[in-house]
Protein backbone atom coordinates (compact mmCIF):
# COMPACT_ATOMS: atom_id res chain seq x y z
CA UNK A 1 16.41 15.25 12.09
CA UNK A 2 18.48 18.24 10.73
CA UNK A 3 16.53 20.42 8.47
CA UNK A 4 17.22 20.85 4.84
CA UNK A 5 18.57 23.99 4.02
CA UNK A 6 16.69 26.49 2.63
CA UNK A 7 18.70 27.20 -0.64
CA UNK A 8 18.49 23.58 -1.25
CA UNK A 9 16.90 23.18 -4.91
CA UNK A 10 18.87 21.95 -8.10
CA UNK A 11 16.39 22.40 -10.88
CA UNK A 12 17.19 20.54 -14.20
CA UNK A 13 15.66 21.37 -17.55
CA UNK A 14 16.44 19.81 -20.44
CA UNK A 15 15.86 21.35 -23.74
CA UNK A 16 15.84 20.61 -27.47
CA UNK A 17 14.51 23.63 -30.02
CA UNK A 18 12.70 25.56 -27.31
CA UNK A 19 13.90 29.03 -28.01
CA UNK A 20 9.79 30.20 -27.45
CA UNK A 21 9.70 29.28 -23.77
CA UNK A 22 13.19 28.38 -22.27
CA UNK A 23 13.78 31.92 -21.21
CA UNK A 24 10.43 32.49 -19.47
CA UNK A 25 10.81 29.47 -17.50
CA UNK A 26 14.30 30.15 -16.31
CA UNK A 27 12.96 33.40 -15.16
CA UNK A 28 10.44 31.81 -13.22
CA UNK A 29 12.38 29.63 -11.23
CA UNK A 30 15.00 32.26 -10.45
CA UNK A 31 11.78 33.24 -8.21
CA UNK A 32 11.65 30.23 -6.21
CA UNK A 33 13.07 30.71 -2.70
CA UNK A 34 14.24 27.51 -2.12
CA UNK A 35 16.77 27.66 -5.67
CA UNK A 36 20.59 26.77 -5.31
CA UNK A 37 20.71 26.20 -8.88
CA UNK A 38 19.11 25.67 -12.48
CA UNK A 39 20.80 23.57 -14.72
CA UNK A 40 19.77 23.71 -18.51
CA UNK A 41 21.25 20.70 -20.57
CA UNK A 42 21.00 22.08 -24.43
CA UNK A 43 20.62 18.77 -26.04
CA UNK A 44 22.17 19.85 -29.17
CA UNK A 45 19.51 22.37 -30.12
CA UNK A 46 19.18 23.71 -33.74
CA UNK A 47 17.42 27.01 -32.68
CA UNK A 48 18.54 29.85 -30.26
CA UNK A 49 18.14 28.01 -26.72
CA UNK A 50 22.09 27.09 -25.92
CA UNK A 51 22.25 31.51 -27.06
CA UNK A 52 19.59 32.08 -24.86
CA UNK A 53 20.37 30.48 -22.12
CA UNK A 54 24.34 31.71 -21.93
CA UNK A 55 23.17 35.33 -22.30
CA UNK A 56 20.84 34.78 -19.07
CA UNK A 57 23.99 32.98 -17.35
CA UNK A 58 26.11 35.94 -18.11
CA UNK A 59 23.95 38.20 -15.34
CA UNK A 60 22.99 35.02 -13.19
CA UNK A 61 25.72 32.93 -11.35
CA UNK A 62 22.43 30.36 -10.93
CA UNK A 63 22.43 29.25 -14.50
CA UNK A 64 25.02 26.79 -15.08
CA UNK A 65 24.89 25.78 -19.00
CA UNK A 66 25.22 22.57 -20.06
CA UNK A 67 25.91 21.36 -23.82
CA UNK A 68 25.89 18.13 -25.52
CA UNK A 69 27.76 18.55 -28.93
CA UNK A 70 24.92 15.85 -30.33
CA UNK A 71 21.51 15.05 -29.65
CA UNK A 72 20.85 12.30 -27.17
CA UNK A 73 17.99 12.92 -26.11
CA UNK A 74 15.82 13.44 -22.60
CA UNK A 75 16.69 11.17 -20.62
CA UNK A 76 20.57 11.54 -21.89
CA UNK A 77 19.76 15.24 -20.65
CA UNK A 78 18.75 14.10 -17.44
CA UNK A 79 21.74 11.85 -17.09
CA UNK A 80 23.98 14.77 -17.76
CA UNK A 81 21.86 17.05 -15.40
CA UNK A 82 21.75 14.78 -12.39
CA UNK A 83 25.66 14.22 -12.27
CA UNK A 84 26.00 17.40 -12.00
CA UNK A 85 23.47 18.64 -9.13
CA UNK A 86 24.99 20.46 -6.20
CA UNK A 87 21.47 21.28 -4.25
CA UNK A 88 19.94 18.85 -1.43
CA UNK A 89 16.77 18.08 -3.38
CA UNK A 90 16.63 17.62 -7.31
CA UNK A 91 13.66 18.60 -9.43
CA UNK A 92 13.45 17.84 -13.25
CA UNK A 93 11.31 20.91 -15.34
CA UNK A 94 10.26 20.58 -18.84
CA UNK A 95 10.97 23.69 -20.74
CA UNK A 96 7.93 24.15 -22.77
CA UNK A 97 5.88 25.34 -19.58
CA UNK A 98 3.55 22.54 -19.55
CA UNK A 99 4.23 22.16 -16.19
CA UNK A 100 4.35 25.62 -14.50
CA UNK A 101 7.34 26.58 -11.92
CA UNK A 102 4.98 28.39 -9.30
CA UNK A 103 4.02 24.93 -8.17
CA UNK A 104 7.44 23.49 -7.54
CA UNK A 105 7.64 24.85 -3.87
CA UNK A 106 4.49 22.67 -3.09
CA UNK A 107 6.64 19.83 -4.79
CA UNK A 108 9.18 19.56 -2.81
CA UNK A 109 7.29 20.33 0.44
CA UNK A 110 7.22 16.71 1.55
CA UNK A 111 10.82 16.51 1.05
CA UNK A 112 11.19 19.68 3.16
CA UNK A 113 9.34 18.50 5.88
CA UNK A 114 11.31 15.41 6.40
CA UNK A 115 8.43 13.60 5.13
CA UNK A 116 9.19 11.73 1.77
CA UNK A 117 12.45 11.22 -0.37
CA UNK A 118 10.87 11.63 -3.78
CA UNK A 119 7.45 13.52 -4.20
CA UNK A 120 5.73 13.15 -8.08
CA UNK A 121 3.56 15.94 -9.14
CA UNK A 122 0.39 14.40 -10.32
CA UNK A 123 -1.65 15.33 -13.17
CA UNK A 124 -4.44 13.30 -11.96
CA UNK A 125 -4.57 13.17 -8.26
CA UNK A 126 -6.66 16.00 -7.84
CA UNK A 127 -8.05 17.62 -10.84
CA UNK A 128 -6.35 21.20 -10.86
CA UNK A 129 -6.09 23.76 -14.29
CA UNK A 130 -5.11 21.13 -16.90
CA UNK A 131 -5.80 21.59 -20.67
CA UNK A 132 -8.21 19.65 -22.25
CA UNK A 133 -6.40 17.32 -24.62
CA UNK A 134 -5.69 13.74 -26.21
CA UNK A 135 -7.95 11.29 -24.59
CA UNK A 136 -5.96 8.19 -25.88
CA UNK A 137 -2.92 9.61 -23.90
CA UNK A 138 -4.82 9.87 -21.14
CA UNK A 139 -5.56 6.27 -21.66
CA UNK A 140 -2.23 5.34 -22.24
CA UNK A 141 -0.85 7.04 -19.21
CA UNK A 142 -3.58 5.13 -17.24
CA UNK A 143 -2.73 1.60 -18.65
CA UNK A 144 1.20 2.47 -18.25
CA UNK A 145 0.46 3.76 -14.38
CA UNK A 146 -1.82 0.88 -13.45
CA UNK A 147 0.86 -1.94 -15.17
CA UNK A 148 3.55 -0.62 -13.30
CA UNK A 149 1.84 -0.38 -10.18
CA UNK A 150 1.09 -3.81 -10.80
CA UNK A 151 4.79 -4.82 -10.46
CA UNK A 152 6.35 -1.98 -7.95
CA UNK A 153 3.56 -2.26 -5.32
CA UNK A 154 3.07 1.02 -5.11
CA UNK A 155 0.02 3.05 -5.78
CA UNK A 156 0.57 6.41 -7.81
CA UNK A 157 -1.76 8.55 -9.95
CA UNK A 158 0.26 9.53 -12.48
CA UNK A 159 3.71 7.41 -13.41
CA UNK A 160 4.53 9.26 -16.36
CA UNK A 161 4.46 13.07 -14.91
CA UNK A 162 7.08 14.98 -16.29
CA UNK A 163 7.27 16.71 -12.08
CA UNK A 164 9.28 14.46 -9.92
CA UNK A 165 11.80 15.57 -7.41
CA UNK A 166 13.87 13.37 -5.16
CA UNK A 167 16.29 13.55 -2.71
CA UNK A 168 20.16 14.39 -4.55
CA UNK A 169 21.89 11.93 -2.85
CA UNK A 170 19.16 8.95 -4.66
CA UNK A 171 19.31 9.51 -8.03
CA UNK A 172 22.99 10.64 -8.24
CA UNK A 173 23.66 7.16 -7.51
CA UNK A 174 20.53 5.53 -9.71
CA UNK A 175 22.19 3.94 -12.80
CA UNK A 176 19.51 4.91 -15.93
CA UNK A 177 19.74 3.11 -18.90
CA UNK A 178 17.02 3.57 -20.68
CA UNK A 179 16.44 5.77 -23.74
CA UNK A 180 13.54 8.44 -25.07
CA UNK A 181 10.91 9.02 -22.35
CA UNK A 182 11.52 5.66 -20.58
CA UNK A 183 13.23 6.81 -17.75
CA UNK A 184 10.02 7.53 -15.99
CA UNK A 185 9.20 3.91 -15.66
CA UNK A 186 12.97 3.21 -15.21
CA UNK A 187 13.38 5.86 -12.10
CA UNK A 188 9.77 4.42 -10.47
CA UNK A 189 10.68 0.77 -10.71
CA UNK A 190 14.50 1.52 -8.93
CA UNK A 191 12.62 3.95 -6.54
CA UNK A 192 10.24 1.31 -5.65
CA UNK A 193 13.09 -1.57 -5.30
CA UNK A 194 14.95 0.75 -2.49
CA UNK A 195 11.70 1.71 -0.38
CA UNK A 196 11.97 5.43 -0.70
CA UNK A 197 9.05 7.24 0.90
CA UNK A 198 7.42 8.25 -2.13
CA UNK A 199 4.72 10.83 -1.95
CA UNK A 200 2.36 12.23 -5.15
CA UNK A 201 0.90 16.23 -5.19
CA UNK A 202 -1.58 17.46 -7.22
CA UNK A 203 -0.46 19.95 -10.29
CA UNK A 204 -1.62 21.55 -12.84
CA UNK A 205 -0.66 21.01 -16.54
CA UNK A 206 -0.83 23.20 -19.54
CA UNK A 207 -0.14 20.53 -22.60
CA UNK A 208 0.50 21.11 -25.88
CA UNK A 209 -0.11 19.76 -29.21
CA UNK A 210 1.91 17.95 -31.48
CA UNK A 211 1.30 21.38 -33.59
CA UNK A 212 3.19 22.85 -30.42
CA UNK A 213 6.13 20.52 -30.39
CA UNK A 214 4.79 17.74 -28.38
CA UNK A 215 7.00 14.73 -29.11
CA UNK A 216 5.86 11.65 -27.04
CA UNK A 217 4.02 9.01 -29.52
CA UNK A 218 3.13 6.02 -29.67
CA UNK A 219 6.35 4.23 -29.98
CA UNK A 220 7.28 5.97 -26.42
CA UNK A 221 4.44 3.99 -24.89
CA UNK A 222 5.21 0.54 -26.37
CA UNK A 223 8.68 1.31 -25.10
CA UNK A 224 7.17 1.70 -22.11
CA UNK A 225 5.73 -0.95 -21.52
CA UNK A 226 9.00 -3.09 -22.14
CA UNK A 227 10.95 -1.04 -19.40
CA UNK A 228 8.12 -1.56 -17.06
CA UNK A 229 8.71 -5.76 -17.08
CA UNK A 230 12.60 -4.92 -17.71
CA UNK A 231 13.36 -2.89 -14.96
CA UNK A 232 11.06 -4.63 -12.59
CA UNK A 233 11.39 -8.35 -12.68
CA UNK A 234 14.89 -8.46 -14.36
CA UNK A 235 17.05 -5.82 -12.58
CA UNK A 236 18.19 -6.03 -9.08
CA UNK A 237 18.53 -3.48 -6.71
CA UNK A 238 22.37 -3.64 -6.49
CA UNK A 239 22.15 -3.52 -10.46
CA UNK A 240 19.58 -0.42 -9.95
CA UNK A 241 22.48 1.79 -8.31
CA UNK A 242 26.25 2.65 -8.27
CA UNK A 243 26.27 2.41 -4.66
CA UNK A 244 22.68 1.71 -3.01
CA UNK A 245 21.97 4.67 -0.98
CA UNK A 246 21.15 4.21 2.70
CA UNK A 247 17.96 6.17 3.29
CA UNK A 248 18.43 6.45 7.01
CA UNK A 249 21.48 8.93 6.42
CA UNK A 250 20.43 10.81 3.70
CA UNK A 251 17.04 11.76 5.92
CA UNK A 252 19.36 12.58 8.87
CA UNK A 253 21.89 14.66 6.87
């Protein structure tokens, strides 16, 4: 198998009002060895991020900015984002720093080693630095994770982790239409339906508070739980992707 390349990494953030953090975690993946290219989609922010975030371009041919001219949310972010990744292996990066950037090499490792085609970081898999926070979210996440492990087959941790990184040439082609936060269950049910070699690493996770400018609630979950029977028992795999990726190339490539 030809190895990946080592500048291989697109890493997409997308960001609404995070002019506190976006400019710390930009600076922290520009450390990462394995970086081709961040990609920061500016969801229409009302603060300083888009500012931010062209100013750190300006000096940094890495950072390629990204604007929507309204809100449309994360996983309209993502959307945008994965179109336009140029790197081998795509990783998606919140930009509040609950999930910290140091870990992403140990991410993508599987990937790396030939090994997996999408790798989530999980919160729960093995109990690393992770703040001590909402214990009905932590229930949630558990009833979401074991429902739609119920459907796909597949045994993960942590379904909802904000760390997953996949192969480019899979979810370029992965049609998402789902809204909010439920592309996680969206992108795990398609991943599921095409056999991808999926592999889970433990992370660490720094939450925050809905004082902080956490935004998933409970409508997100009840969502979720729609796009879990949606996207599992009434969506093909030929309906799942544009073209459906053949595996064997994409790990010989």
């Amino acid at each position: 198998m030809k190895p990946i390349s080592r500048r291989c990494l697109t890493v997409i953030i997308p960001a609404y009002n995070e002019e506190a953090t976006i400019e710390q975690v930009i600076r922290k993946i520009l450390l990462l060895e394995a970086l081709h290219e961040v990609i920061v989609v500016n969801d229409c922010s009302k603060d300083r991020t888009g500012d931010i975030v062209a100013e750190l371009a300006r000096s940094e041919p890495r950072i390629r900015l990204l604007q929507h001219p309204v809100n449309k949310g994360k996983t309209e972010g993502l959307k945008t984002g994965f179109a336009a990744a140029s790197g081998e292996i795509v990783i998606v990066q919140d930009a509040d720093l609950e999930y910290d950037p140091v870990e992403i090499p140990e991410v993508i490792q599987p990937i790396l080693d030939n090994q997996a085609d999408v790798v989530y970081g999980s919160r729960f898999l093995v109990r690393k630095a992770a703040r001590v926070l909402y214990f009905y979210h932590y229930l949630a996440n558990k009833a979401l994770t074991f429902f739609s492990n119920l459907l796909t087959n597949i045994n993960l941790t942590d379904v909802e982790t904000g760390y997953k990184a996949f192969r480019t040439g899979i979810i370029k082609e992965m049609t998402i239409t789902s809204s909010g936060f439920g592309c996680e269950i969206e992108m795990t049910a398609k991943l599921a339906k095409l056999g991808c070699a999926i592999y889970e690493v433990p992370i660490s996770y720094y939450g925050r508070t809905y004082e902080q400018g956490k935004k998933i609630g409970l409508p997100d979950g009840i969502a979720a739980l729609w796009y879990i029977v949606k996207y599992n028992l009434f969506c093909s795999l030929q309906a799942s992707y544009r073209t459906v990726p053949d595996l064997d190339k994409l790990r010989s490539n």
